[in-house]
PDB file of N, CA and C in Angstrom:
ATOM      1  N   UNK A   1     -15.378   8.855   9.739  1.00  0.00           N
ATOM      2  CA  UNK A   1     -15.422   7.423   9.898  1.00  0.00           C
ATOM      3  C   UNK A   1     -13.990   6.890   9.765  1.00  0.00           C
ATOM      4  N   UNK A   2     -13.494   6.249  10.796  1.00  0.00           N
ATOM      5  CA  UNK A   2     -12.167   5.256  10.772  1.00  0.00           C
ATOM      6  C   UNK A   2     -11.947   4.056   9.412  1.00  0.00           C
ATOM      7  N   UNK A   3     -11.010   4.377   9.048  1.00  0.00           N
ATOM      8  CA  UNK A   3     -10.834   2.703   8.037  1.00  0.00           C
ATOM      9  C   UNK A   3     -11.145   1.427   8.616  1.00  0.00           C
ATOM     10  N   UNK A   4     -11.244   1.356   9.952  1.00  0.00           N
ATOM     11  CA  UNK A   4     -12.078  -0.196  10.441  1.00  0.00           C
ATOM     12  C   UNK A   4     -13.484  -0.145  10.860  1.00  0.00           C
ATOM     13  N   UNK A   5     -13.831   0.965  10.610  1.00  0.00           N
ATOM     14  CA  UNK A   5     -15.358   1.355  10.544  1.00  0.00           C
ATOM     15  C   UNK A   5     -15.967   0.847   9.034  1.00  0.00           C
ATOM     16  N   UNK A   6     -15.134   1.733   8.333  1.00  0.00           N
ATOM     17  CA  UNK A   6     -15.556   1.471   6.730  1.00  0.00           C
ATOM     18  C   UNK A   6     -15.187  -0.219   6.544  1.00  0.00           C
ATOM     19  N   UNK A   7     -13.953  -0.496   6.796  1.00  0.00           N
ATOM     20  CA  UNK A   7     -14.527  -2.025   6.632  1.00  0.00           C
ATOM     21  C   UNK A   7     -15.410  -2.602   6.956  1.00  0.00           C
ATOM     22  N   UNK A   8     -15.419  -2.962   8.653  1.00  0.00           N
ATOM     23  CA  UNK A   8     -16.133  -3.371   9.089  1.00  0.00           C
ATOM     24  C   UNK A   8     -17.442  -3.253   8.015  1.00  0.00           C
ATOM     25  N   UNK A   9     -17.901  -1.881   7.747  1.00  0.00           N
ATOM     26  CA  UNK A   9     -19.330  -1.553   7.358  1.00  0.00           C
ATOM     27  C   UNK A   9     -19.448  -2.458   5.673  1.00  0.00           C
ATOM     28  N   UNK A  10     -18.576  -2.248   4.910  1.00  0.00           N
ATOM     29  CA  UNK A  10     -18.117  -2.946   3.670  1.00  0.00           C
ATOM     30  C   UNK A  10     -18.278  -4.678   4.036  1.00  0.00           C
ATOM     31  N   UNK A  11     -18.066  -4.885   4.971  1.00  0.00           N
ATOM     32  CA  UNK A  11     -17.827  -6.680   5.311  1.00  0.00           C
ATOM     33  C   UNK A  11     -19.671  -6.688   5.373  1.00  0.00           C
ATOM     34  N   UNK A  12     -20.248  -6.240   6.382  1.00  0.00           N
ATOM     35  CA  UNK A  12     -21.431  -6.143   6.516  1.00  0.00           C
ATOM     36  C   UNK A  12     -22.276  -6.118   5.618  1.00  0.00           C
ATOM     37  N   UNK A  13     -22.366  -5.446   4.555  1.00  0.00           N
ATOM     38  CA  UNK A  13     -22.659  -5.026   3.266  1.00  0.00           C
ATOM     39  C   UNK A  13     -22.555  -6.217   2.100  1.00  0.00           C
ATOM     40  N   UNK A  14     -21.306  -6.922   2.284  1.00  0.00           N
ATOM     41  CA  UNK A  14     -20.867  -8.168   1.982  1.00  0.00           C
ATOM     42  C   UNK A  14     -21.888  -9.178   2.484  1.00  0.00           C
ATOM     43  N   UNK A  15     -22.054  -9.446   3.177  1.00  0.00           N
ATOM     44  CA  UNK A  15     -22.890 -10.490   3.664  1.00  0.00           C
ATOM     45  C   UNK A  15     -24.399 -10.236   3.187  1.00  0.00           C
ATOM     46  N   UNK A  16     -24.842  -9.380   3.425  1.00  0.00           N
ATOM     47  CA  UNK A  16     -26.177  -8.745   2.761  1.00  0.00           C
ATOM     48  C   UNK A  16     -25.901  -8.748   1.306  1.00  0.00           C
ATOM     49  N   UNK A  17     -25.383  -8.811   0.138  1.00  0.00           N
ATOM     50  CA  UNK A  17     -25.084  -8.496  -0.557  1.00  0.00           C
ATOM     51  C   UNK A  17     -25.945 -10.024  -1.755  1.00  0.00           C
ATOM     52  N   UNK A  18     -26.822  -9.483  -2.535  1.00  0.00           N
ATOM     53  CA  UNK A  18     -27.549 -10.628  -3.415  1.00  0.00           C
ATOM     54  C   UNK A  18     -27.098 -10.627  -4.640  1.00  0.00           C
ATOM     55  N   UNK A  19     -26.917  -9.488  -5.449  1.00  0.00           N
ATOM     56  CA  UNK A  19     -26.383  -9.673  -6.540  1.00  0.00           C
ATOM     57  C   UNK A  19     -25.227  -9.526  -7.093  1.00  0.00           C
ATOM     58  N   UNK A  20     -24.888 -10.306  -7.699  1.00  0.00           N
ATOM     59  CA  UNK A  20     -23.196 -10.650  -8.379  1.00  0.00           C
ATOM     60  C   UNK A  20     -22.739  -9.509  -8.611  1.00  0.00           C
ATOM     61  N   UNK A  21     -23.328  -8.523  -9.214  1.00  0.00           N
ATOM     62  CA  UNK A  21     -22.639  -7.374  -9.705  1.00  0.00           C
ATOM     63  C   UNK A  21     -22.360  -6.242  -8.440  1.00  0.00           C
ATOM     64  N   UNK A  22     -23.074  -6.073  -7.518  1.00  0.00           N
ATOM     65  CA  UNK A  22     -23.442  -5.720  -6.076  1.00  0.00           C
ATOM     66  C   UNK A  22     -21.836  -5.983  -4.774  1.00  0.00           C
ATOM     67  N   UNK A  23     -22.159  -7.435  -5.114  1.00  0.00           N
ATOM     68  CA  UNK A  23     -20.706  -8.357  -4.374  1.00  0.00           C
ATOM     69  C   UNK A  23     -19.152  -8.171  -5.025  1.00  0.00           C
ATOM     70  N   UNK A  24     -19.347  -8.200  -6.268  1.00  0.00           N
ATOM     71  CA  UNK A  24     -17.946  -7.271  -7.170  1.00  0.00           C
ATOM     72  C   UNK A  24     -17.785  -6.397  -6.527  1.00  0.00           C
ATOM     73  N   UNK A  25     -18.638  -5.044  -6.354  1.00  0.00           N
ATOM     74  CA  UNK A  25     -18.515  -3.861  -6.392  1.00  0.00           C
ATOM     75  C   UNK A  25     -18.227  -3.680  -5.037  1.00  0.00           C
ATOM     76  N   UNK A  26     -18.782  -4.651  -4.162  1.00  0.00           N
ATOM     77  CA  UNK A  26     -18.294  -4.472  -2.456  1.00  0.00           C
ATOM     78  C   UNK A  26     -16.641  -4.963  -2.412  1.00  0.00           C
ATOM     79  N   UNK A  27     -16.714  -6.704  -3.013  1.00  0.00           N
ATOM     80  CA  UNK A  27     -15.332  -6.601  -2.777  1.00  0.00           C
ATOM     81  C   UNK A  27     -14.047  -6.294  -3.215  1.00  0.00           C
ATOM     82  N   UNK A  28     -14.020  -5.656  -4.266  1.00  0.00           N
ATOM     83  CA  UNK A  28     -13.283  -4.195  -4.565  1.00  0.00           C
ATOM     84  C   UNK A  28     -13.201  -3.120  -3.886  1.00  0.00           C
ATOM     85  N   UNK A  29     -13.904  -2.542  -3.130  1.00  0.00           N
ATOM     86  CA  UNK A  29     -13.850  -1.593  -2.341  1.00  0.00           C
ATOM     87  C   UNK A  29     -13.607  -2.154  -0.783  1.00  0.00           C
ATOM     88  N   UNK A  30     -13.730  -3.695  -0.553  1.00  0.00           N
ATOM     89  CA  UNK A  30     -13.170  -3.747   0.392  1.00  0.00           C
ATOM     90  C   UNK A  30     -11.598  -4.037   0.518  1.00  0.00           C
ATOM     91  N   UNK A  31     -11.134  -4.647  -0.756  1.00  0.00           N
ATOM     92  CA  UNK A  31      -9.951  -5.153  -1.306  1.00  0.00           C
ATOM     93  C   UNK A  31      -9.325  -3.889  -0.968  1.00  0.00           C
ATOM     94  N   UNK A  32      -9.555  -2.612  -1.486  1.00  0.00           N
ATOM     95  CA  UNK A  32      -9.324  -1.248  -1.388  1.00  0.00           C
ATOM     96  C   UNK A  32      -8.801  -0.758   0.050  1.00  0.00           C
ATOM     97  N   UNK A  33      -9.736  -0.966   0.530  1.00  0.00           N
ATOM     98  CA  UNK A  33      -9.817   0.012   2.205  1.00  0.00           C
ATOM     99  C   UNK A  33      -9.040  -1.376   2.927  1.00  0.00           C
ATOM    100  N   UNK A  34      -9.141  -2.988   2.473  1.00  0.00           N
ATOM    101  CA  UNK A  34      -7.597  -3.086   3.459  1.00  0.00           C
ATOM    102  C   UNK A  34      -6.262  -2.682   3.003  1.00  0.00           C
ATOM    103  N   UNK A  35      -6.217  -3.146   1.974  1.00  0.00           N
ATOM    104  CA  UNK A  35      -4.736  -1.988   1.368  1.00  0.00           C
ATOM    105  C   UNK A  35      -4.228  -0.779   1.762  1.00  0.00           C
ATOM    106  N   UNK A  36      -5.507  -0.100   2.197  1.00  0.00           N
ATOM    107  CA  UNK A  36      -5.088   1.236   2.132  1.00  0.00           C
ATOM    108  C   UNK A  36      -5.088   1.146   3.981  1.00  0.00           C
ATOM    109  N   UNK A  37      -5.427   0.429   4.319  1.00  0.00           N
ATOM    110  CA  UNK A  37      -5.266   0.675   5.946  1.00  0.00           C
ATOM    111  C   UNK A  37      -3.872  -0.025   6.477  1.00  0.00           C
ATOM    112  N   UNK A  38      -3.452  -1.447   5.394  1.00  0.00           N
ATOM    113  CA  UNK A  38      -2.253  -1.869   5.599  1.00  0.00           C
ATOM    114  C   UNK A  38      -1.277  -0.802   5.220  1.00  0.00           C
ATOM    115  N   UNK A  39      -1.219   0.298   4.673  1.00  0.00           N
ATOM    116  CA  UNK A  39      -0.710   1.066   3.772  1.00  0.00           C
ATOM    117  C   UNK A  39      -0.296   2.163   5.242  1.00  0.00           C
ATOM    118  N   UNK A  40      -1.547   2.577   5.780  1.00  0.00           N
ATOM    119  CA  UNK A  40      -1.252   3.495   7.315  1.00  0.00           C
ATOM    120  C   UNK A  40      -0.965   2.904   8.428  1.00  0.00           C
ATOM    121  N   UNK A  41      -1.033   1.334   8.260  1.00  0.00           N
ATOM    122  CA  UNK A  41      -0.420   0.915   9.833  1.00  0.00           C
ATOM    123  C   UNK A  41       1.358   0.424   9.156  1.00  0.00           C
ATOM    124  N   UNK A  42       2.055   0.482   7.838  1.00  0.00           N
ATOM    125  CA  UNK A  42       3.194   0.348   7.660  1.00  0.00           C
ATOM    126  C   UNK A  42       3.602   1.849   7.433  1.00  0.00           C
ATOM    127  N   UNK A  43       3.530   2.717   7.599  1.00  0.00           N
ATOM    128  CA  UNK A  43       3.595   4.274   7.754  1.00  0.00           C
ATOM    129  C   UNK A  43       3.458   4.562   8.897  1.00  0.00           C
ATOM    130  N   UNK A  44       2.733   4.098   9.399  1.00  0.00           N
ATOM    131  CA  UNK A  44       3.066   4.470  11.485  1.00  0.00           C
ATOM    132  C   UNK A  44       3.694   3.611  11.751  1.00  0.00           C
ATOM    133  N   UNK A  45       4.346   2.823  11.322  1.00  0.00           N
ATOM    134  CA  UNK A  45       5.001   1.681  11.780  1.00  0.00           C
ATOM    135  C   UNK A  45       6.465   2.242  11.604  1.00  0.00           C
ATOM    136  N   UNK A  46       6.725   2.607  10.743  1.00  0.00           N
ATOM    137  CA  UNK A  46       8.422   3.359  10.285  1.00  0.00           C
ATOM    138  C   UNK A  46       8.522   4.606  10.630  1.00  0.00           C
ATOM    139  N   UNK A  47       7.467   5.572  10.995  1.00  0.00           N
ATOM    140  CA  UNK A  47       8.089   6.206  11.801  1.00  0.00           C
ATOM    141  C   UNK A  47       8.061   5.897  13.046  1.00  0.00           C
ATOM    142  N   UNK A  48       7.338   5.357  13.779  1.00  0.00           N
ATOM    143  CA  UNK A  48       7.486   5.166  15.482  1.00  0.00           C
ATOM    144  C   UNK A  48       9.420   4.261  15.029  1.00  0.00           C
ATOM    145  N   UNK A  49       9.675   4.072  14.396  1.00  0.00           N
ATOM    146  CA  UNK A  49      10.676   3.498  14.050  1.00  0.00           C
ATOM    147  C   UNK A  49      11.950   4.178  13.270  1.00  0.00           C
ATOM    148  N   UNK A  50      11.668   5.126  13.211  1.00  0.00           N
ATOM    149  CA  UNK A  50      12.599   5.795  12.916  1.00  0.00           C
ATOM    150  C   UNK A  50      12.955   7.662  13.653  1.00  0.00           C
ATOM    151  N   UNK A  51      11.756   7.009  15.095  1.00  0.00           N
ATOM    152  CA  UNK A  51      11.856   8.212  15.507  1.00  0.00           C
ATOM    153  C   UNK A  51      13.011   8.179  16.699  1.00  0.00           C
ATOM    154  N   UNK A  52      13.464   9.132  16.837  1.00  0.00           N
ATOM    155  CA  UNK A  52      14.985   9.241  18.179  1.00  0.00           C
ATOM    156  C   UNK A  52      14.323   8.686  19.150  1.00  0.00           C
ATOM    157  N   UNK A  53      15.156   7.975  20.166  1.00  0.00           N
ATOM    158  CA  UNK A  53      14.756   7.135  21.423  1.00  0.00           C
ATOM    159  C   UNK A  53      14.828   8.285  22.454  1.00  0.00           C
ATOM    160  N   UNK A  54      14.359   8.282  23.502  1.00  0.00           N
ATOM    161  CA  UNK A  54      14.573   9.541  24.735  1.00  0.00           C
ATOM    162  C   UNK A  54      15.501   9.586  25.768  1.00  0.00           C
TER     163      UNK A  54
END
């Protein structure tokens, strides 16, 4: 599964989501998986950027 899968699926989950303790626990883990996807698009970002031109 892609990190905009798992969000996506986490956002979804979010909306369905009834109890307080339930909705914590989603948006922490969604808080999570965008971090961590901002985390791989600034890591492909410096190297396509630091790679030799042709």
């Amino acid at each position: 599964m892609s990190i905009d899968q798992h969000i996506e699926e986490l956002r979804a989950e979010l909306r369905n989501a009834v109890y307080r303790d339930e909705r914590r626990w989603i948006e922490d883990a969604l808080t999570t998986a965008l971090a961590e996807r901002e985390a791989i698009w600034t890591e492909l970002e410096s190297a396509v950027d630091s790679a030799p031109p042709f």
